[in-house]
C-alpha atoms as a PDB file:
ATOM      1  CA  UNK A   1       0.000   0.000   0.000  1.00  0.00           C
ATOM      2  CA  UNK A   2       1.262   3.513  -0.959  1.00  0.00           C
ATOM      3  CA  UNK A   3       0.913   7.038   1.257  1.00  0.00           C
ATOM      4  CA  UNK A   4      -2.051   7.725  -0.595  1.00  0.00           C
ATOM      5  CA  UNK A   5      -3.730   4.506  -0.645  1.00  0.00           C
ATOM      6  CA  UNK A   6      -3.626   4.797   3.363  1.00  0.00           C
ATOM      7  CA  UNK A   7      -4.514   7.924   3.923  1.00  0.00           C
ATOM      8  CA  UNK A   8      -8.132   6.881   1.405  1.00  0.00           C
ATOM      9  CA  UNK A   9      -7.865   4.098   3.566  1.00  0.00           C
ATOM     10  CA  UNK A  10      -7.836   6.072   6.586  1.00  0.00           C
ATOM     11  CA  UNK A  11     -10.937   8.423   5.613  1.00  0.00           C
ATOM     12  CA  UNK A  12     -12.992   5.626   4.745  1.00  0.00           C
ATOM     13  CA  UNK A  13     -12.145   4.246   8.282  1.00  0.00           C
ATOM     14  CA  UNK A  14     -12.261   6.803  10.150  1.00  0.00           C
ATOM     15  CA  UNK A  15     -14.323   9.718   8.212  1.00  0.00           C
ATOM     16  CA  UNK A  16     -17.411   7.429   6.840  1.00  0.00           C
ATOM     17  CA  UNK A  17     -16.628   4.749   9.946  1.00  0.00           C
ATOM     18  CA  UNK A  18     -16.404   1.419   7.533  1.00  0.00           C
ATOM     19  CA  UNK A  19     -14.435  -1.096   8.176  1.00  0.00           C
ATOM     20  CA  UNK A  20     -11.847  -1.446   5.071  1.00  0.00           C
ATOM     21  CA  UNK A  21      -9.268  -4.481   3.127  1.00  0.00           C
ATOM     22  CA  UNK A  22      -6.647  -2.961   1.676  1.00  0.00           C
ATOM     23  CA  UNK A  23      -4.733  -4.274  -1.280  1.00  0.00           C
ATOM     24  CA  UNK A  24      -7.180  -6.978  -1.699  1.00  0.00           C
ATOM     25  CA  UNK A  25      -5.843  -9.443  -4.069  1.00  0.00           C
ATOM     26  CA  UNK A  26      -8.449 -10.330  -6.984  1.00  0.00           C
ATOM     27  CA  UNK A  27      -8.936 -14.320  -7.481  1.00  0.00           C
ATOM     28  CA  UNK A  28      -7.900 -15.957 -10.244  1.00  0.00           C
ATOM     29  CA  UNK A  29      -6.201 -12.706 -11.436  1.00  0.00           C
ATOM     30  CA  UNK A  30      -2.652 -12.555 -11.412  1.00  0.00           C
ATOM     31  CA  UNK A  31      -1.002  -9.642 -10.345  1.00  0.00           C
ATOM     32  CA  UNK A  32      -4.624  -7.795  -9.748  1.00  0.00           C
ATOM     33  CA  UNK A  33      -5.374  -6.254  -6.437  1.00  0.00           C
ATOM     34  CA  UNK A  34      -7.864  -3.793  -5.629  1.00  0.00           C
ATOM     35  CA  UNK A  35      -6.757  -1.141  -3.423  1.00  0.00           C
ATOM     36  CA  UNK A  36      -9.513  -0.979  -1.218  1.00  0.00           C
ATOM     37  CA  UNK A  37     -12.600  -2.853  -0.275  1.00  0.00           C
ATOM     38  CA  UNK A  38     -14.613  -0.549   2.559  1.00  0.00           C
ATOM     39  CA  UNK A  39     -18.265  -1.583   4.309  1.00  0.00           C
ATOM     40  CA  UNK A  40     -20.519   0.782   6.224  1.00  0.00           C
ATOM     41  CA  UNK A  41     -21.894  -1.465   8.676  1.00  0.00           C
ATOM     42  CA  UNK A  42     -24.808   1.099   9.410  1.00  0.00           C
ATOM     43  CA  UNK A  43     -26.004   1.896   5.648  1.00  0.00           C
ATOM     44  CA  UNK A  44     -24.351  -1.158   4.521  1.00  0.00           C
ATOM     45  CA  UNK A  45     -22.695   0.623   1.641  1.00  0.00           C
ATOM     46  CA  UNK A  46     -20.057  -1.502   0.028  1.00  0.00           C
ATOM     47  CA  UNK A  47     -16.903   0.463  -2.098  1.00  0.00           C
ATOM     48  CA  UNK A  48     -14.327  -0.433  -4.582  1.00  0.00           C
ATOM     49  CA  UNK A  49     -12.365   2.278  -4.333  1.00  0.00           C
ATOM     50  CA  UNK A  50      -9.140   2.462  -6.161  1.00  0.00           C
ATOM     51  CA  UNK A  51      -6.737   6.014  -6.093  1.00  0.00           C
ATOM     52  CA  UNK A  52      -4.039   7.034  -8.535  1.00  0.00           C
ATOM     53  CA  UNK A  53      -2.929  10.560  -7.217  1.00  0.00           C
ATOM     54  CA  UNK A  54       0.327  12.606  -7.775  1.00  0.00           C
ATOM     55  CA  UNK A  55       1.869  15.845  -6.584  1.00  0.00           C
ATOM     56  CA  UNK A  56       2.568  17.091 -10.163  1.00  0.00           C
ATOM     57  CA  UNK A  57      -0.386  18.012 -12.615  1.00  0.00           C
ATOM     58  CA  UNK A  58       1.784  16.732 -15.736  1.00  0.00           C
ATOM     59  CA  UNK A  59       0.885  13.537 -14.414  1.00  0.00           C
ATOM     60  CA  UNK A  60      -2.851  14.048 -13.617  1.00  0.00           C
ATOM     61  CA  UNK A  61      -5.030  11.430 -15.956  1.00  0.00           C
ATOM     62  CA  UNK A  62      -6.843  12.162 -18.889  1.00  0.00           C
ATOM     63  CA  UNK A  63     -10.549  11.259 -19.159  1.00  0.00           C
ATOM     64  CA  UNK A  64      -8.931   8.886 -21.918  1.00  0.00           C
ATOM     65  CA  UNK A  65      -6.804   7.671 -19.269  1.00  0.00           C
ATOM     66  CA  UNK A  66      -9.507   7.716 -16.591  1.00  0.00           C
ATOM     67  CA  UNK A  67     -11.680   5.349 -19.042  1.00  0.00           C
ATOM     68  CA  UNK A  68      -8.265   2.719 -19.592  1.00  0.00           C
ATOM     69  CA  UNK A  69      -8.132   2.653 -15.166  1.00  0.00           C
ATOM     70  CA  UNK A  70     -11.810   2.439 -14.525  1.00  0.00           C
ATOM     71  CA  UNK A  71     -12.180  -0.928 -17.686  1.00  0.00           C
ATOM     72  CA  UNK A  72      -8.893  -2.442 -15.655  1.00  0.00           C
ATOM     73  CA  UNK A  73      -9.589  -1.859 -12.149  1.00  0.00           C
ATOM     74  CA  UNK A  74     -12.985  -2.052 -12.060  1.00  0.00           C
ATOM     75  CA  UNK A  75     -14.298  -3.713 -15.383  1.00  0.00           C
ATOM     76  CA  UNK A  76     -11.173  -5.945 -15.429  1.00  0.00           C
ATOM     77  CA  UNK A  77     -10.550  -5.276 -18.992  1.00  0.00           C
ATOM     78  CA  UNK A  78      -6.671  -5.914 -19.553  1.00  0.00           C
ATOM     79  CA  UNK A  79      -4.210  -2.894 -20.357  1.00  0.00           C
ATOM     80  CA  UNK A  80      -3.578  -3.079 -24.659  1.00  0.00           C
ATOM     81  CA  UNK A  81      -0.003  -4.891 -25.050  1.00  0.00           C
ATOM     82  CA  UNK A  82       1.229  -6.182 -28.022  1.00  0.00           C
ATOM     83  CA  UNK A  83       2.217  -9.735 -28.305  1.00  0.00           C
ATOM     84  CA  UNK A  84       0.697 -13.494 -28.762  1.00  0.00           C
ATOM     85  CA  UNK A  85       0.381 -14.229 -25.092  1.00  0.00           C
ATOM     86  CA  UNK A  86      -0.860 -11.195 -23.430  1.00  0.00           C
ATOM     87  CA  UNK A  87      -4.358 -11.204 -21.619  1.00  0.00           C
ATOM     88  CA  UNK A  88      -5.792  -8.533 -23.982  1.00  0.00           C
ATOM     89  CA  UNK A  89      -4.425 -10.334 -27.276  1.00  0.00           C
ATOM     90  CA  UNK A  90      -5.980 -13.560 -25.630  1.00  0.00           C
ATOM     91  CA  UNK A  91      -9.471 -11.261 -24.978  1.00  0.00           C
ATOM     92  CA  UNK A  92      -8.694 -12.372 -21.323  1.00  0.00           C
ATOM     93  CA  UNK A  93     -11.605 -10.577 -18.800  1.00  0.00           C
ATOM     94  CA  UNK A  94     -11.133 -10.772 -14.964  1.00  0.00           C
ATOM     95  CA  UNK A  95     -14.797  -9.186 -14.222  1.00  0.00           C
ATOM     96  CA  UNK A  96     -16.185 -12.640 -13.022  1.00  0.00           C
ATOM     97  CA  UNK A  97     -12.883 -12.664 -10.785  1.00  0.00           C
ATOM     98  CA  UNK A  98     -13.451  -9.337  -9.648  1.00  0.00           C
ATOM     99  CA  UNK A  99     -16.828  -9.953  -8.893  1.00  0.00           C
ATOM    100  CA  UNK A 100     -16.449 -13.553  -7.270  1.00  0.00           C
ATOM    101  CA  UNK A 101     -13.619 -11.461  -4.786  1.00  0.00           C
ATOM    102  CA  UNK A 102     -16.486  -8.995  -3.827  1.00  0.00           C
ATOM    103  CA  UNK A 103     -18.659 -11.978  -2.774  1.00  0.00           C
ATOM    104  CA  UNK A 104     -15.571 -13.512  -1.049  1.00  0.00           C
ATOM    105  CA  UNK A 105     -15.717 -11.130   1.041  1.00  0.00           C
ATOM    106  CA  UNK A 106     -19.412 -10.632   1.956  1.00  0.00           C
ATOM    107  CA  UNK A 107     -20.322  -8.031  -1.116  1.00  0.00           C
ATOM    108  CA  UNK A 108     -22.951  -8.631  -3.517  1.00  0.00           C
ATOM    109  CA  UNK A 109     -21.686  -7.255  -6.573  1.00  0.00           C
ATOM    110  CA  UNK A 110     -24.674  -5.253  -8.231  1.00  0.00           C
ATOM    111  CA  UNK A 111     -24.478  -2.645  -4.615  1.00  0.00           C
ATOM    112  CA  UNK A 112     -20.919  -2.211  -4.998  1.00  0.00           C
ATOM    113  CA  UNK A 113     -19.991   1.368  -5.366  1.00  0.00           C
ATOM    114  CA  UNK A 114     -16.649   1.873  -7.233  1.00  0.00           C
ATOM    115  CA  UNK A 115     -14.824   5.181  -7.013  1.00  0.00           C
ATOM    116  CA  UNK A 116     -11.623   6.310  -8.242  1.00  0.00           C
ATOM    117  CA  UNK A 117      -9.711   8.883  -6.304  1.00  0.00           C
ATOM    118  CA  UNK A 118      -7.423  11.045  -8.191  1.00  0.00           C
ATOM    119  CA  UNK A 119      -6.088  14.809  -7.276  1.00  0.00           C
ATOM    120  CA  UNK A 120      -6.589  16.620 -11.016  1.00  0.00           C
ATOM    121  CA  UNK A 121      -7.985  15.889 -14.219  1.00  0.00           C
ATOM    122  CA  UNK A 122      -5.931  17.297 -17.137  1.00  0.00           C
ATOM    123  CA  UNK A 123      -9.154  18.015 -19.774  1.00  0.00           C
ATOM    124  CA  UNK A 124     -11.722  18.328 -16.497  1.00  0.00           C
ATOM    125  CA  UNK A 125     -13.957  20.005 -18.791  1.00  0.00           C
ATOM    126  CA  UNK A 126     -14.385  17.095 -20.169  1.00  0.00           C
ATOM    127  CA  UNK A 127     -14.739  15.395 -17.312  1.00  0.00           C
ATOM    128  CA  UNK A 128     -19.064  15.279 -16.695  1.00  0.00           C
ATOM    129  CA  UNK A 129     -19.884  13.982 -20.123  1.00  0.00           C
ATOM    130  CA  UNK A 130     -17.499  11.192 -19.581  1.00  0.00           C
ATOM    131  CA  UNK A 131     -18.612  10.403 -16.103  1.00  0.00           C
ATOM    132  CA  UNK A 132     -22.168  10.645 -17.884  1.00  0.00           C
ATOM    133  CA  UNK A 133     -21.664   8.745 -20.450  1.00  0.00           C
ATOM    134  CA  UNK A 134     -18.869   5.678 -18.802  1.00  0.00           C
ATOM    135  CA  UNK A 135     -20.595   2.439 -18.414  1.00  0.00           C
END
């Protein structure tokens, strides 16, 4: 876990009082994780949450980029990579692993709510008609 992983894992904790698994490791995935699984034991809310954030805007995502994070992390939609034995040349999909971890854990997958944490968004004018339109 990274500074900034902890310290989302630390509001969600603390802040919105759930109790939180961090760097959760996806089944049947290899090398997936998701950063953090929270539950509100009072509104039973369950949260993906994943973050990505960095003190210097040149590296703040696009909504481009935002899309390529949210398909991986949450969709589990493989990162493009050339070559014959790559998950995304293989049309390899980890969302049934992704949501068979939620369920390992006591979360039923359709009341998940995933959120992404980032500081910036370069093109953040952008940034409402993507969230609109993302599914």
């Amino acid at each position: 876990m990274n500074a900034v992983e902890h310290i989302v894992e630390c509001y969600f904790r603390h802040c919105q009082k759930c109790f939180t698994m961090t760097d959760v490791k996806i089944l049947g995935g290899i090398n997936r994780q998701a950063d953090l699984l929270a539950y509100n034991a009072n509104s039973e809310k369950q949260y993906h949450v994943e973050s990505s954030v960095s003190h210097c805007k040149m590296w703040a995502p696009t909504t481009k980029m935002l899309r390529e994070f949210f398909d991986k992390k949450f969709m589990g939609i493989p990162e493009r990579r050339k070559g014959k034995m790559t998950d995304h040349t293989r049309k390899k999909n980890y969302f049934v692993n992704i949501e068979q971890t939620y369920r390992s854990v006591g979360f039923t997958p359709s009341h998940v709510e995933r959120i992404f944490v980032v500081w910036d968004v370069k093109d953040k004018e952008n940034l409402n008609s993507f969230l609109e339109g993302y599914r």
